[in-house]
Protein backbone atom coordinates (compact mmCIF):
# COMPACT_ATOMS: atom_id res chain seq x y z
CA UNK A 1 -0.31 -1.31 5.09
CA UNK A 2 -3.31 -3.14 6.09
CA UNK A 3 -5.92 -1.44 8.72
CA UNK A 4 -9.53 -1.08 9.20
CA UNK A 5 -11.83 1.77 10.84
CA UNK A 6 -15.91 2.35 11.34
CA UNK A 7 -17.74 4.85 12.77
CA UNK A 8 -21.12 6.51 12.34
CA UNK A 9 -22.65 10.09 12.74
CA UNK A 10 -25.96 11.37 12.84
CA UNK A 11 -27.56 14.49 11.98
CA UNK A 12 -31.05 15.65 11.48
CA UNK A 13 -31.57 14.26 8.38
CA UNK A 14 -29.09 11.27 7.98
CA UNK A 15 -27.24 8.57 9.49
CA UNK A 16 -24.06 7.97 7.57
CA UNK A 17 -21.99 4.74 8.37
CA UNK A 18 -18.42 4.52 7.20
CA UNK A 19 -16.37 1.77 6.80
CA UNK A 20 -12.84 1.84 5.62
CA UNK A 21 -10.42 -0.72 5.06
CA UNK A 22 -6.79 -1.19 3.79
CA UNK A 23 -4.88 -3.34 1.89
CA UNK A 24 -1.35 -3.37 0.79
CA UNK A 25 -0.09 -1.87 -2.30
CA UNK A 26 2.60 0.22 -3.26
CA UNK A 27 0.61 3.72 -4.73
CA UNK A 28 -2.60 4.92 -3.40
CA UNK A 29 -5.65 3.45 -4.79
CA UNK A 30 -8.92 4.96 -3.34
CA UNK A 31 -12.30 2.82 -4.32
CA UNK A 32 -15.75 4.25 -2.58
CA UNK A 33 -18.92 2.68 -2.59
CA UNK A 34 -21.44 5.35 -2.92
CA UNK A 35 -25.13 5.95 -4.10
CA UNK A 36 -24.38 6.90 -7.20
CA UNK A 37 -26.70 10.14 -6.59
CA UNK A 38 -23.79 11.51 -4.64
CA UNK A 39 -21.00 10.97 -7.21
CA UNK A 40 -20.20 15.17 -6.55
CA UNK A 41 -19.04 14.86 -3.10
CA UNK A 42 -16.75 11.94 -4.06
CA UNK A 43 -13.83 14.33 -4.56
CA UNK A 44 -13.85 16.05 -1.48
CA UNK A 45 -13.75 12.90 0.71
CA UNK A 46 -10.91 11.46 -1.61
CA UNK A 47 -9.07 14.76 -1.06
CA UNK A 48 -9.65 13.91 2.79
CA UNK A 49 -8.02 10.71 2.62
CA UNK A 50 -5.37 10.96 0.76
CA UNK A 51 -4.16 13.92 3.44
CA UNK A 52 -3.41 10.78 6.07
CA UNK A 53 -2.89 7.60 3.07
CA UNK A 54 -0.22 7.59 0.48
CA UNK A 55 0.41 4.33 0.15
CA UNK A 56 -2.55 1.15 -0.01
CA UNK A 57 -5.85 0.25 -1.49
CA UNK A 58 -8.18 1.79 0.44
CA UNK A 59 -12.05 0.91 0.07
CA UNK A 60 -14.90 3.26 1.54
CA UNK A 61 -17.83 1.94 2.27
CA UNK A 62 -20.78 4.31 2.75
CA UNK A 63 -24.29 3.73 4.37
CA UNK A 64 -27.03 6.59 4.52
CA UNK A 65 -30.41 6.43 6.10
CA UNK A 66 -32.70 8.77 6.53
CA UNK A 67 -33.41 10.22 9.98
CA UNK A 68 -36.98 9.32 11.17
CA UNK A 69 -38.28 12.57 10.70
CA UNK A 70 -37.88 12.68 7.13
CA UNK A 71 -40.98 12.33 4.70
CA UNK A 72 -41.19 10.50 2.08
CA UNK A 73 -44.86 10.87 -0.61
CA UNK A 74 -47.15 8.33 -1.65
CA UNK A 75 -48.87 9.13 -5.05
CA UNK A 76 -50.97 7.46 -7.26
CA UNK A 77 -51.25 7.54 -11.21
CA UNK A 78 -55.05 7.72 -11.90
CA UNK A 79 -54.68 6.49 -15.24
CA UNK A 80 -53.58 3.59 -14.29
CA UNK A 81 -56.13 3.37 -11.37
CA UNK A 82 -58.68 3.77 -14.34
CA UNK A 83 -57.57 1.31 -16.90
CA UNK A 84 -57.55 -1.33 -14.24
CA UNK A 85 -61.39 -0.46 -13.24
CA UNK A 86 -62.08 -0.61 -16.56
CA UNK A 87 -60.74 -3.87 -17.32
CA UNK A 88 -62.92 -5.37 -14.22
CA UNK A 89 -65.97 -3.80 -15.99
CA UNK A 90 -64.73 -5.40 -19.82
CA UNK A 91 -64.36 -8.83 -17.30
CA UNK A 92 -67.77 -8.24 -16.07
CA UNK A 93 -69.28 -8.02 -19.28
CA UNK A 94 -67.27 -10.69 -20.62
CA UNK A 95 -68.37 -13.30 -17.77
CA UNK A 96 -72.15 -11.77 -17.64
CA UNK A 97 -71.56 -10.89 -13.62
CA UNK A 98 -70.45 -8.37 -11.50
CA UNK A 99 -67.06 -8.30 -10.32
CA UNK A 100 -66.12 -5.43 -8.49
CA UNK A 101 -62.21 -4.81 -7.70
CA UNK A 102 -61.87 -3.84 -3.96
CA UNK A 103 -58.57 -1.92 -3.25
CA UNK A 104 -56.17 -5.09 -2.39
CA UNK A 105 -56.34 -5.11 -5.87
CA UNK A 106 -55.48 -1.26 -6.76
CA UNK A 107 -52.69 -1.85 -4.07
CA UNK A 108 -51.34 -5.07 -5.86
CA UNK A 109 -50.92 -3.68 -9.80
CA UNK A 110 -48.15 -2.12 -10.32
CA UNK A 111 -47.68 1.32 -10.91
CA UNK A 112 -50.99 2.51 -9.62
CA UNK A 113 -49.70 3.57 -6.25
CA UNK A 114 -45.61 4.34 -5.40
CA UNK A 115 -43.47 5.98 -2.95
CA UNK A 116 -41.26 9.03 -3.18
CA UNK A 117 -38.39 9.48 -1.30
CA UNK A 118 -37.00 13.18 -0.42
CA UNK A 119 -34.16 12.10 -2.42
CA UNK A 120 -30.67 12.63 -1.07
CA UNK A 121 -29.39 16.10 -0.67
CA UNK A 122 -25.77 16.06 -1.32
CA UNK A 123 -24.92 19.24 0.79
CA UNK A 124 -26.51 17.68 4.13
CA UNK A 125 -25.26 13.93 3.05
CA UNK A 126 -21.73 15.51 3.30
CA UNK A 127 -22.50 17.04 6.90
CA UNK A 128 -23.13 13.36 7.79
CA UNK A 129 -20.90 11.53 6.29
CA UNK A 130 -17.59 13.47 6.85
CA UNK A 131 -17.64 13.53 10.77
CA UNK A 132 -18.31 9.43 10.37
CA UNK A 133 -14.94 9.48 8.01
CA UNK A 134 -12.84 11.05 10.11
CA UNK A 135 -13.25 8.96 12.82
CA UNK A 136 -12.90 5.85 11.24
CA UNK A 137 -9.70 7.45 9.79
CA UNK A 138 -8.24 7.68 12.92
CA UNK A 139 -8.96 4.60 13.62
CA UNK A 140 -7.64 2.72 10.45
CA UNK A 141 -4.32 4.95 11.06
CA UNK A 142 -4.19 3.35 14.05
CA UNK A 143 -4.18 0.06 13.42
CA UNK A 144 -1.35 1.01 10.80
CA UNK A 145 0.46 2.34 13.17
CA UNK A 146 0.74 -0.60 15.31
CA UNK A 147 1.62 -2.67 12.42
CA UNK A 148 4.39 -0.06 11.61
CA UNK A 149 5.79 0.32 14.52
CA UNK A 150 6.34 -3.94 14.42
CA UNK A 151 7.69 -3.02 10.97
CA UNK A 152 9.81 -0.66 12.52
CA UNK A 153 11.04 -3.03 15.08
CA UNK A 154 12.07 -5.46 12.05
CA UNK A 155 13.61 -3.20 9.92
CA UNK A 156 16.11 -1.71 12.39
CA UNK A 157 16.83 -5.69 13.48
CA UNK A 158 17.68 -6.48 9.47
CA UNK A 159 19.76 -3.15 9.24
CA UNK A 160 21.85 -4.52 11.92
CA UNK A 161 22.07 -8.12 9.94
CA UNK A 162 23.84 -5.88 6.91
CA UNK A 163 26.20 -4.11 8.98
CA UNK A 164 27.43 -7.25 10.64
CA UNK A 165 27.75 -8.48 6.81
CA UNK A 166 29.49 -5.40 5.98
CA UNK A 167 31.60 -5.81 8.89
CA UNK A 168 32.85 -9.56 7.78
CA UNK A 169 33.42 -8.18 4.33
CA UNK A 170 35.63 -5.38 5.40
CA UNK A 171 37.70 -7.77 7.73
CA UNK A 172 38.55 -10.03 4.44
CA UNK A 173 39.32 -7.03 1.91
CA UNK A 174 42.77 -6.98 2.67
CA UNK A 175 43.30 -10.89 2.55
CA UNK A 176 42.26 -10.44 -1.11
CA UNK A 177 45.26 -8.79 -2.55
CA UNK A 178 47.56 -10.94 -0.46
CA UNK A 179 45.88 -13.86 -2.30
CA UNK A 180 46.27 -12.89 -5.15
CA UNK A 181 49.97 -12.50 -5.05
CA UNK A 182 50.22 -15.59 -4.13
CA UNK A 183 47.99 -16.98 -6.74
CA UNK A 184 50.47 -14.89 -9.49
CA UNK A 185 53.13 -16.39 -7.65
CA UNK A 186 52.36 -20.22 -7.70
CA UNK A 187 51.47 -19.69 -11.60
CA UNK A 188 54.89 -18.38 -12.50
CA UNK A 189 55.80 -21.20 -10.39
CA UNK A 190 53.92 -23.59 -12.52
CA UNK A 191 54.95 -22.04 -15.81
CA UNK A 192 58.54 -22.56 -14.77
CA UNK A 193 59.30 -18.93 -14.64
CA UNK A 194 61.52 -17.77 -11.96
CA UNK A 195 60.18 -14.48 -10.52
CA UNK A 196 61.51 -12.89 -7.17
CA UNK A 197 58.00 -11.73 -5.14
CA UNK A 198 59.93 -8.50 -5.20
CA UNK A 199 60.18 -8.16 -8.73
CA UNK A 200 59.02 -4.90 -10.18
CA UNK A 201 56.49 -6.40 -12.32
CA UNK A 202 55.02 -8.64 -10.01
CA UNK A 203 54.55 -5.77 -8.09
CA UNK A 204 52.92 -3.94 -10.46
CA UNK A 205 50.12 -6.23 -11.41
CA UNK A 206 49.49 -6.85 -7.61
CA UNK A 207 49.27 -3.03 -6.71
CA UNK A 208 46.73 -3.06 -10.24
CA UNK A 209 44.10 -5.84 -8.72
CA UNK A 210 44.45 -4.39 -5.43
CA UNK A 211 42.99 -0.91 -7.22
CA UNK A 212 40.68 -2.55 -9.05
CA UNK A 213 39.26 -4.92 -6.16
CA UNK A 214 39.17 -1.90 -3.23
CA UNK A 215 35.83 -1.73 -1.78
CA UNK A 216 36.42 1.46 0.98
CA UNK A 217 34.51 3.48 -0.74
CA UNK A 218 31.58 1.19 -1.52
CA UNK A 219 31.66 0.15 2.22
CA UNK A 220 31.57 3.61 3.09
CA UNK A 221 28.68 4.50 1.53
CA UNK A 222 27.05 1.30 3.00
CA UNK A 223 27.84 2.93 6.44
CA UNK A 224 26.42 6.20 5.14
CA UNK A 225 22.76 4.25 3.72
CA UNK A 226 22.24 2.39 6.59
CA UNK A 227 22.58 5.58 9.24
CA UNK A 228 20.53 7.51 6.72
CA UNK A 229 17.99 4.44 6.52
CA UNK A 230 17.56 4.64 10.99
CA UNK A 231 17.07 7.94 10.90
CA UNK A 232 14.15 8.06 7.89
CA UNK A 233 12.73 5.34 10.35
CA UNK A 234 12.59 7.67 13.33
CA UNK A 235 10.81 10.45 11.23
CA UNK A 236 7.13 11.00 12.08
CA UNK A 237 6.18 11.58 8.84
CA UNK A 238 5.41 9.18 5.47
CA UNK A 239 8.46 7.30 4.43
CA UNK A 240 8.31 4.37 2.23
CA UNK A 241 9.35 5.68 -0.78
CA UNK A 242 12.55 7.20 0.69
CA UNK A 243 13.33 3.69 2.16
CA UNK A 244 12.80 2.03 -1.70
CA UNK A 245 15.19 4.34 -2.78
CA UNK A 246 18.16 3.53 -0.01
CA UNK A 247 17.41 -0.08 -0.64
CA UNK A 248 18.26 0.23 -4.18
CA UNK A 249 21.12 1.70 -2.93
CA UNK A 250 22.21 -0.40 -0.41
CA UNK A 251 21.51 -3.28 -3.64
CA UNK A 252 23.92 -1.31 -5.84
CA UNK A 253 26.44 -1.37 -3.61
CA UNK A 254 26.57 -4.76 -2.53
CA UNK A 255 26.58 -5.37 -6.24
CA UNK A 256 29.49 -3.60 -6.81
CA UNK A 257 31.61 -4.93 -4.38
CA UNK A 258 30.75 -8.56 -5.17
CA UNK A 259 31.96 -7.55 -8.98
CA UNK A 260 35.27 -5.91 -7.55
CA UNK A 261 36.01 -8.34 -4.64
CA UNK A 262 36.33 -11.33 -6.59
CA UNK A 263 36.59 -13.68 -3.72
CA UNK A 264 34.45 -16.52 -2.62
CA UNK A 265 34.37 -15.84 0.23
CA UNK A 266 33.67 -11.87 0.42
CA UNK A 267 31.17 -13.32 -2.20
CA UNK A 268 29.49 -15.27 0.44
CA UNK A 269 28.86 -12.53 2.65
CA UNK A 270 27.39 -10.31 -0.14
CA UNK A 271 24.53 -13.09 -0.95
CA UNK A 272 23.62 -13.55 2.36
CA UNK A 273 23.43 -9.39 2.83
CA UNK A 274 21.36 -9.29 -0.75
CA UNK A 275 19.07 -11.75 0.78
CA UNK A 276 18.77 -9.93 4.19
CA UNK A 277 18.20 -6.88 1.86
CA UNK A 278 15.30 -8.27 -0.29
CA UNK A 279 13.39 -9.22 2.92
CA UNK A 280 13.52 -5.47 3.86
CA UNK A 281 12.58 -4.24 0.10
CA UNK A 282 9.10 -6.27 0.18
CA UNK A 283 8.53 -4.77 3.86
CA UNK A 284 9.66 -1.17 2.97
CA UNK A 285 6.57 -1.56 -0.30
CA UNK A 286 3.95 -1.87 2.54
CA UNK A 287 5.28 1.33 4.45
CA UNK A 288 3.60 4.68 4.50
């Protein structure tokens, strides 16, 4: 699920700025963007995220600055700050006149003088930054929130689409067998062979295609996956991967009773439902 969150926090020796975005994807993937001095508190923030994400490519950003009262050092090497007064006296000699380097010039060459940061401390970097990451957590959970409750919203509408499929299929099931006694019936008919429609044998192979072709049960469990699939939507708590695993369900099903039907137009209604149903299997791979 997509989403997005910021949110700073100061203490006395940094200002941390977190940004954290989401992006679709079916397991967790975690990327931070981090001085690379603080690579040890890495775990501990991934540990904090992944107690609210389990599903999504989620990318931290994290800005530090030190607070204004922090020092940093300005040194100088004097080796350096010698070999460049001795190259204006070689110069000197070398041009037969004075020249005199005035300190623009010890300022300009490199190396002579540098600054020193404190460094970051990892242990006070962490007080910062973890009050910042929290609250743009909340706020990226948020904004998935709102997208999942519209997800929600469609879901439940599509569930209804199936059962009104499911519905239509039940209401032709019995037309089936009746079919195909007549069907037995006009080929006897055609092969010249006269058979009474009460014959023994006739009945026989109708009552074996009507066993073979009987979809209760599969329609049952149909009714049974898509209560179960309501509820898991009501539950305040992550559920995508229970919903993946009631669609394939739900997709085995139909499956099976467009192999045992054997009608065009039962067969109808199962496309349309398999259709319905892969429109709710991409949703249910960008749900929590």
């Amino acid at each position: 699920m997509t989403g997005f969150g910021r949110a700073e926090h100061a203490t006395n020796d940094y200002l941390a700025r977190v940004e954290i975005t989401s992006v679709n994807r079916k397991q967790a993937d975690i990327v931070f963007s981090l001085p690379r001095e603080l690579g040890e508190i890495e775990p501990p923030l991934r540990k904090r995220i992944l107690k609210v994400i389990s599903r999504g490519r989620v990318n931290v950003a994290v800005n530090l600055e030190a607070a204004q009262n922090a020092t940093d050092t300005l040194s100088f090497d004097p080796t350096r700050a010698q070999a460049l007064e001795a190259a204006y006296i070689k110069l000197s000699d070398l041009l037969d006149r004075r020249i005199v380097p005035d300190s623009h010039d010890f300022l300009r060459a490199p190396g002579v003088f540098s600054f020193q940061d404190s460094g970051y401390d990892p242990a006070l970097c962490l007080e910062a930054i973890e009050p910042a990451l929290a609250a743009a957590l909340e706020k990226l959970v948020e904004m998935r929130n709102r997208e999942g409750n519209d997800l929600k919203n469609d879901l439940i509408a599509r569930i209804s689409i199936l059962e009104q499929e499911t519905s239509a299929i039940k209401e032709k099931s019995p037309q089936v067998v009746a079919r195909q006694r007549e069907l037995l019936h006009q080929r006897l008919r055609e092969a010249e062979i006269d058979l009474d429609l009460n014959d023994e044998r006739l009945l026989k192979e109708v009552a074996l295609f009507a066993e073979r072709c009987d979809i209760s049960e599969e329609t049952t469990r149909l009714a049974s996956h898509f209560a179960k699939f309501l509820e898991t939507l009501a539950l305040e708590e992550p559920v995508g991967r229970t919903l993946d695993f009631l669609c394939q369900e739900l997709n085995r099903e139909f499956n099976t009773i467009g192999s045992k039907a054997n009608d065009s137009g039962i067969g109808q209604h199962v496309v349309k439902a398999k259709t319905e149903l892969e429109k709710i299997r991409e949703q249910v791979q960008n749900i929590e």
